[in-house]
PDB file of N, CA and C in Angstrom:
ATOM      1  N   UNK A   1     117.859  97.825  96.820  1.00  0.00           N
ATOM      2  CA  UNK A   1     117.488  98.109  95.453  1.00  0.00           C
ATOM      3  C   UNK A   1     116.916  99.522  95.398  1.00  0.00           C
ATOM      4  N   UNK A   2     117.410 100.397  94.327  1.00  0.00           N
ATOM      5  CA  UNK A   2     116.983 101.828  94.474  1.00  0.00           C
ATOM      6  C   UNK A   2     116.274 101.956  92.942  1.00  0.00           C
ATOM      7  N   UNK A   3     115.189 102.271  92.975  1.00  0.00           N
ATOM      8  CA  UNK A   3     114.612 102.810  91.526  1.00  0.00           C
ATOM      9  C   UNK A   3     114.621 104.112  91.479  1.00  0.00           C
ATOM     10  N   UNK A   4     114.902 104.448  90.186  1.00  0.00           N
ATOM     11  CA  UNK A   4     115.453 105.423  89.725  1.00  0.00           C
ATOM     12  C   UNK A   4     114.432 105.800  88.573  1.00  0.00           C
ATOM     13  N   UNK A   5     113.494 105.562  88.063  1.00  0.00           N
ATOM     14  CA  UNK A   5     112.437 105.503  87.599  1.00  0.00           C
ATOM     15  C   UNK A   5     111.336 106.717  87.824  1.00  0.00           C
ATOM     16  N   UNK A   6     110.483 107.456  87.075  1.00  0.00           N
ATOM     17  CA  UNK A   6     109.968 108.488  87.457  1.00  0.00           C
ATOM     18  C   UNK A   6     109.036 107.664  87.858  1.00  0.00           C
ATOM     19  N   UNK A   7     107.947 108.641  89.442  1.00  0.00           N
ATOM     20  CA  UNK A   7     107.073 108.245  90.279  1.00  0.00           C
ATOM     21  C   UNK A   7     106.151 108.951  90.083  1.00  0.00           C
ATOM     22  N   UNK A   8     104.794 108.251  89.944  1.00  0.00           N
ATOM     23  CA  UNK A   8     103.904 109.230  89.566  1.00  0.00           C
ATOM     24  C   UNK A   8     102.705 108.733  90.625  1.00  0.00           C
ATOM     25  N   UNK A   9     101.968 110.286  90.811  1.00  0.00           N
ATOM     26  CA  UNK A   9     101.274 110.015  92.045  1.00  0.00           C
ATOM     27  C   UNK A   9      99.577 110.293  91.604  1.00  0.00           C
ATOM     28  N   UNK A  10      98.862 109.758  92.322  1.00  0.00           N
ATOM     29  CA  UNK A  10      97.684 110.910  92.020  1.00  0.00           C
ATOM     30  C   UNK A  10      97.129 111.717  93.422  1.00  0.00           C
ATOM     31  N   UNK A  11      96.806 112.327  93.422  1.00  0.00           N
ATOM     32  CA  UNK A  11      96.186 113.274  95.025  1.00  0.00           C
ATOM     33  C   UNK A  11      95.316 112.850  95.007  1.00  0.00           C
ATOM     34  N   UNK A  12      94.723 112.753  96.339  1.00  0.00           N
ATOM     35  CA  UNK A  12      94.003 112.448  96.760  1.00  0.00           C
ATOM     36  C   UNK A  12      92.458 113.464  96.915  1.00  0.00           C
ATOM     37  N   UNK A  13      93.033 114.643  96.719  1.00  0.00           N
ATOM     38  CA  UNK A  13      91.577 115.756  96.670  1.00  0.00           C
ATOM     39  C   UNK A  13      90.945 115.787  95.011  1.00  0.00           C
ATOM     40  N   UNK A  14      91.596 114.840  94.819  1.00  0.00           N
ATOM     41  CA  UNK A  14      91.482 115.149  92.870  1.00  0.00           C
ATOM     42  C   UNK A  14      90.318 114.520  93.008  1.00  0.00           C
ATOM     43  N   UNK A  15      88.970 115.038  92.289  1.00  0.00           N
ATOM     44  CA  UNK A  15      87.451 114.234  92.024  1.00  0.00           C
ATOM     45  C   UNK A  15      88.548 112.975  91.007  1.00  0.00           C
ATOM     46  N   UNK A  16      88.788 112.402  90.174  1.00  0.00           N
ATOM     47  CA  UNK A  16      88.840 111.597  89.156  1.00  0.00           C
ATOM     48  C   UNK A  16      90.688 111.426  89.020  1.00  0.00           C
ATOM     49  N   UNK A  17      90.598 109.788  89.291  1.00  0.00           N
ATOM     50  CA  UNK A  17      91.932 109.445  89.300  1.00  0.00           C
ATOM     51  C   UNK A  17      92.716 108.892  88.242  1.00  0.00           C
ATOM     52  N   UNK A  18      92.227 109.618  87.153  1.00  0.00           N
ATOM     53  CA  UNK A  18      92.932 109.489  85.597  1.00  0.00           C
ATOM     54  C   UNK A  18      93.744 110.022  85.385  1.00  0.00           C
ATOM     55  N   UNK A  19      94.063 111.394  85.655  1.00  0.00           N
ATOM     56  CA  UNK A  19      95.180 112.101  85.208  1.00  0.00           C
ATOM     57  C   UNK A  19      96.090 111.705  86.359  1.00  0.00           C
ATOM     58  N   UNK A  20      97.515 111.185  86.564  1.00  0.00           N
ATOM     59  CA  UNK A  20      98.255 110.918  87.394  1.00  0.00           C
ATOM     60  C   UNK A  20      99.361 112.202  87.553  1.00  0.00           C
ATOM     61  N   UNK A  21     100.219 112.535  88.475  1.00  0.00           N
ATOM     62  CA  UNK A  21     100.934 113.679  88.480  1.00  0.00           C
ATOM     63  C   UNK A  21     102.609 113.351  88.559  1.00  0.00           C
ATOM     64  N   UNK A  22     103.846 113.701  87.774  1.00  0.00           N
ATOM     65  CA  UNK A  22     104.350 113.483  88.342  1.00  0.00           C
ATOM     66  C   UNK A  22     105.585 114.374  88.899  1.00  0.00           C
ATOM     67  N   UNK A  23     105.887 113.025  90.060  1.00  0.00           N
ATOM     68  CA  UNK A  23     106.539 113.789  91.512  1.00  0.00           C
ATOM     69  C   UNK A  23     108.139 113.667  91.118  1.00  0.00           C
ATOM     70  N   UNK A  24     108.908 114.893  91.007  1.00  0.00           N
ATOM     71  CA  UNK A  24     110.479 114.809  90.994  1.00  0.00           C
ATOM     72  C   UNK A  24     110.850 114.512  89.551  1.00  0.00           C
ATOM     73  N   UNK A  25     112.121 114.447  89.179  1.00  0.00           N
ATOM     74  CA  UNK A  25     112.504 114.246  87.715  1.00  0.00           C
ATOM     75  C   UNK A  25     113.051 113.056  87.356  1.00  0.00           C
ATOM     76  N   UNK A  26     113.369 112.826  86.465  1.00  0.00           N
ATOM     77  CA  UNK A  26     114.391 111.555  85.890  1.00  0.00           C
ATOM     78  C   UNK A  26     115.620 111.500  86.713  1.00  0.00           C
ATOM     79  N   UNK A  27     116.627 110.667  87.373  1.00  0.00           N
ATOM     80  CA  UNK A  27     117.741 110.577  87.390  1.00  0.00           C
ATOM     81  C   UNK A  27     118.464 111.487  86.234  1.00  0.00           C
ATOM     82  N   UNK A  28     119.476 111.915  86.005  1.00  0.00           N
ATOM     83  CA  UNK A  28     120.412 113.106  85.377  1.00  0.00           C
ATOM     84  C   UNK A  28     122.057 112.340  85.726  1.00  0.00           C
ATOM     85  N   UNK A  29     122.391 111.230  84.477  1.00  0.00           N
ATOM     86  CA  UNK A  29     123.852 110.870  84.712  1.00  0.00           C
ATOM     87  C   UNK A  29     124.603 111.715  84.883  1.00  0.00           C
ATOM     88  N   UNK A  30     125.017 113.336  84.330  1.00  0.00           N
ATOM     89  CA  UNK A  30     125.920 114.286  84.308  1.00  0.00           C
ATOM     90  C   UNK A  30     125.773 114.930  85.682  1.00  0.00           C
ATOM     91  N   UNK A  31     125.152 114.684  86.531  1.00  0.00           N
ATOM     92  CA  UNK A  31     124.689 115.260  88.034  1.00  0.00           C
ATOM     93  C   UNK A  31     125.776 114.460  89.040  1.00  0.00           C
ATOM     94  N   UNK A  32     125.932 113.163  88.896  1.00  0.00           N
ATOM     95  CA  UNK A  32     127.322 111.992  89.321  1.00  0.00           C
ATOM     96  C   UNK A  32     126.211 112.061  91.014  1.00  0.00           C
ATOM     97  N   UNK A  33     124.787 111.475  90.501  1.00  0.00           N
ATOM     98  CA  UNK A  33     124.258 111.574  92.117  1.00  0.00           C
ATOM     99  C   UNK A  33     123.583 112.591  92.720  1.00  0.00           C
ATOM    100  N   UNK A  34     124.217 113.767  91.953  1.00  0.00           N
ATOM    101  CA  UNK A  34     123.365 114.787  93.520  1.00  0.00           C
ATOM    102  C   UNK A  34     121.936 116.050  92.539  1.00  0.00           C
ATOM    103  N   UNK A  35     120.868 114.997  92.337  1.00  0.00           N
ATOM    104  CA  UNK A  35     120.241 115.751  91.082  1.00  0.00           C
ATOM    105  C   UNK A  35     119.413 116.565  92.015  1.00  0.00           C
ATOM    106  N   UNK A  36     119.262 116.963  93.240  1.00  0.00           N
ATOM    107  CA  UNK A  36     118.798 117.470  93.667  1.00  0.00           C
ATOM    108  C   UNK A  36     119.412 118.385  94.941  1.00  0.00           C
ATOM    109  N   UNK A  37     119.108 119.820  94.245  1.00  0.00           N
ATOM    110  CA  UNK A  37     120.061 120.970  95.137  1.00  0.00           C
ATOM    111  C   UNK A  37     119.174 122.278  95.316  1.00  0.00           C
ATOM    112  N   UNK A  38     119.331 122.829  96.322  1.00  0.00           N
ATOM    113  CA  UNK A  38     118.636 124.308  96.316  1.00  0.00           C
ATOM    114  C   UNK A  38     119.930 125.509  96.689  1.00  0.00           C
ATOM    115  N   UNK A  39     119.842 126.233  95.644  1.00  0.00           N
ATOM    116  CA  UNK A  39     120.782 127.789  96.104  1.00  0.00           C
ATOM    117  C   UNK A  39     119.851 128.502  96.534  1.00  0.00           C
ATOM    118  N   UNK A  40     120.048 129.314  97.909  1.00  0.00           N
ATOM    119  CA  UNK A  40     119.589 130.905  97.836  1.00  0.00           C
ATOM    120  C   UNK A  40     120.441 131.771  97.450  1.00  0.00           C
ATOM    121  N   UNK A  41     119.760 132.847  97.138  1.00  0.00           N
ATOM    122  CA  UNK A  41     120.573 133.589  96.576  1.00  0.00           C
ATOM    123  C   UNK A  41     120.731 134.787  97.554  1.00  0.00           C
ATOM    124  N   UNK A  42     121.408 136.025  96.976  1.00  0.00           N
ATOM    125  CA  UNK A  42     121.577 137.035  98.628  1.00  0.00           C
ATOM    126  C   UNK A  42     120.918 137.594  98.715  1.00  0.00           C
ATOM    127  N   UNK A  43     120.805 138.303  99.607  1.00  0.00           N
ATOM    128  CA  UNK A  43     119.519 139.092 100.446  1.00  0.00           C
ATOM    129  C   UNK A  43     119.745 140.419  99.858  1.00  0.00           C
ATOM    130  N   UNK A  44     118.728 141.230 100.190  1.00  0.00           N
ATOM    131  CA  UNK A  44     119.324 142.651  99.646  1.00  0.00           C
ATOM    132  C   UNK A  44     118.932 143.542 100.927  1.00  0.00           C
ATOM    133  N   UNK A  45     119.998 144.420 100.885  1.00  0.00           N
ATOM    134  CA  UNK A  45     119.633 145.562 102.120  1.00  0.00           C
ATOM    135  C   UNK A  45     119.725 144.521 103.699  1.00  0.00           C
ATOM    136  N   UNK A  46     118.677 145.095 104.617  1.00  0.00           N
ATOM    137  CA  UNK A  46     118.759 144.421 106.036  1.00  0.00           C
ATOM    138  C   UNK A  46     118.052 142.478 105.743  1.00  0.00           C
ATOM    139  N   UNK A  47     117.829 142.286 104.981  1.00  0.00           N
ATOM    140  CA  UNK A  47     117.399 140.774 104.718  1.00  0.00           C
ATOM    141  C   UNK A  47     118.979 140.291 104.767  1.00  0.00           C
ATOM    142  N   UNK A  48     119.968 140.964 104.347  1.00  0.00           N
ATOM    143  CA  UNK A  48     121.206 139.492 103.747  1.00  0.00           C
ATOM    144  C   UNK A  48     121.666 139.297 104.954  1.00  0.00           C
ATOM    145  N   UNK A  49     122.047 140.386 106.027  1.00  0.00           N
ATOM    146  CA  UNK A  49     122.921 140.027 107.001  1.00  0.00           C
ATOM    147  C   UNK A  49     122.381 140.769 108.246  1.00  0.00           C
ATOM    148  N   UNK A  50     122.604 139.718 109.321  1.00  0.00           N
ATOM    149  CA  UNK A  50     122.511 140.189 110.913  1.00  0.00           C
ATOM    150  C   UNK A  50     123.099 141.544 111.216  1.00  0.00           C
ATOM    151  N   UNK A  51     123.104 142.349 112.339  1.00  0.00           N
ATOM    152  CA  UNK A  51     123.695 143.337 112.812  1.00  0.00           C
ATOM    153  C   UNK A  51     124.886 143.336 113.109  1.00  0.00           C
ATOM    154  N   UNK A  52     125.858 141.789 113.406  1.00  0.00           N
ATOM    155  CA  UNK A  52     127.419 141.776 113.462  1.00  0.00           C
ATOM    156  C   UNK A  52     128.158 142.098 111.945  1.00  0.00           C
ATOM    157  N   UNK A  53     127.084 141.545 110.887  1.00  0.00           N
ATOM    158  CA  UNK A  53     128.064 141.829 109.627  1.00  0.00           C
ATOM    159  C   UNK A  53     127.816 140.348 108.718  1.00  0.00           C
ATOM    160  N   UNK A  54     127.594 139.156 109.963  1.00  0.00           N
ATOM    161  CA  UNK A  54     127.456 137.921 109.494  1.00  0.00           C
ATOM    162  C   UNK A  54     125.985 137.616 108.370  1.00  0.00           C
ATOM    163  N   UNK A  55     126.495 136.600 107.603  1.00  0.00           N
ATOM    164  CA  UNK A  55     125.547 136.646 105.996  1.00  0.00           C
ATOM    165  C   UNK A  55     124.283 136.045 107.026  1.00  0.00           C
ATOM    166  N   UNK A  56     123.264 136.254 106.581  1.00  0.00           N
ATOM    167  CA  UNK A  56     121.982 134.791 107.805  1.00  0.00           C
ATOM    168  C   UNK A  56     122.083 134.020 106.334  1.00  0.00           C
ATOM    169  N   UNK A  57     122.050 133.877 105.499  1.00  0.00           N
ATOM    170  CA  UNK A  57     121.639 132.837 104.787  1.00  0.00           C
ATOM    171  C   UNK A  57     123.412 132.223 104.457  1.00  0.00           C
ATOM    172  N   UNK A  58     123.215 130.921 104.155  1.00  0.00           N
ATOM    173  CA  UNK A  58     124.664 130.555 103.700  1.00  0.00           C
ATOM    174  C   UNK A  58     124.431 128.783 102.810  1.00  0.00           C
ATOM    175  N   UNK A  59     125.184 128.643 101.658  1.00  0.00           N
ATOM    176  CA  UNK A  59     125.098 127.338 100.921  1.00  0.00           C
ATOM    177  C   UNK A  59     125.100 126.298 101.640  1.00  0.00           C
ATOM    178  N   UNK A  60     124.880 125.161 101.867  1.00  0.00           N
ATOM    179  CA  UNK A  60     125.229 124.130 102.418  1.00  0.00           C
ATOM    180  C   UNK A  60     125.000 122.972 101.320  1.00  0.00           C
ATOM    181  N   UNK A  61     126.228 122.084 100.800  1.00  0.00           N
ATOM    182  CA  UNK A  61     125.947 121.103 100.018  1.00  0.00           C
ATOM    183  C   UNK A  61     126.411 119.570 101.082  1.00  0.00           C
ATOM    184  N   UNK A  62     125.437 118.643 101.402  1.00  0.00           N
ATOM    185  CA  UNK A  62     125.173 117.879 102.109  1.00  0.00           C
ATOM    186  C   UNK A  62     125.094 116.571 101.592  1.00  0.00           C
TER     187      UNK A  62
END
């Protein structure tokens, strides 16, 4: 069983456990599953790429 339901947390350093926080978003039907992704974007100058030419950073969707 998977809930899909927003999760709400409270911390633990918080003096007063009234205000609750919450963690991550709604499920997103138009996403078909994958509502959670990170792009980098490119580097500029000596940050984007090694000394062969090769990018160091690269997409990976998993």
């Amino acid at each position: 069983v998977i809930d899909v339901g927003s999760e709400w947390r409270t911390f633990s350093n918080e003096k007063s456990g009234v205000d609750p926080s919450r963690v991550g978003g709604p499920e997103n039907p138009l996403f078909s599953g994958s509502d959670l992704s990170t792009i980098i974007g490119p580097g500029t100058g000596a940050a984007s790429f090694y000394a062969d030419g090769a990018a160091k950073y690269q997409n990976r969707r998993t």
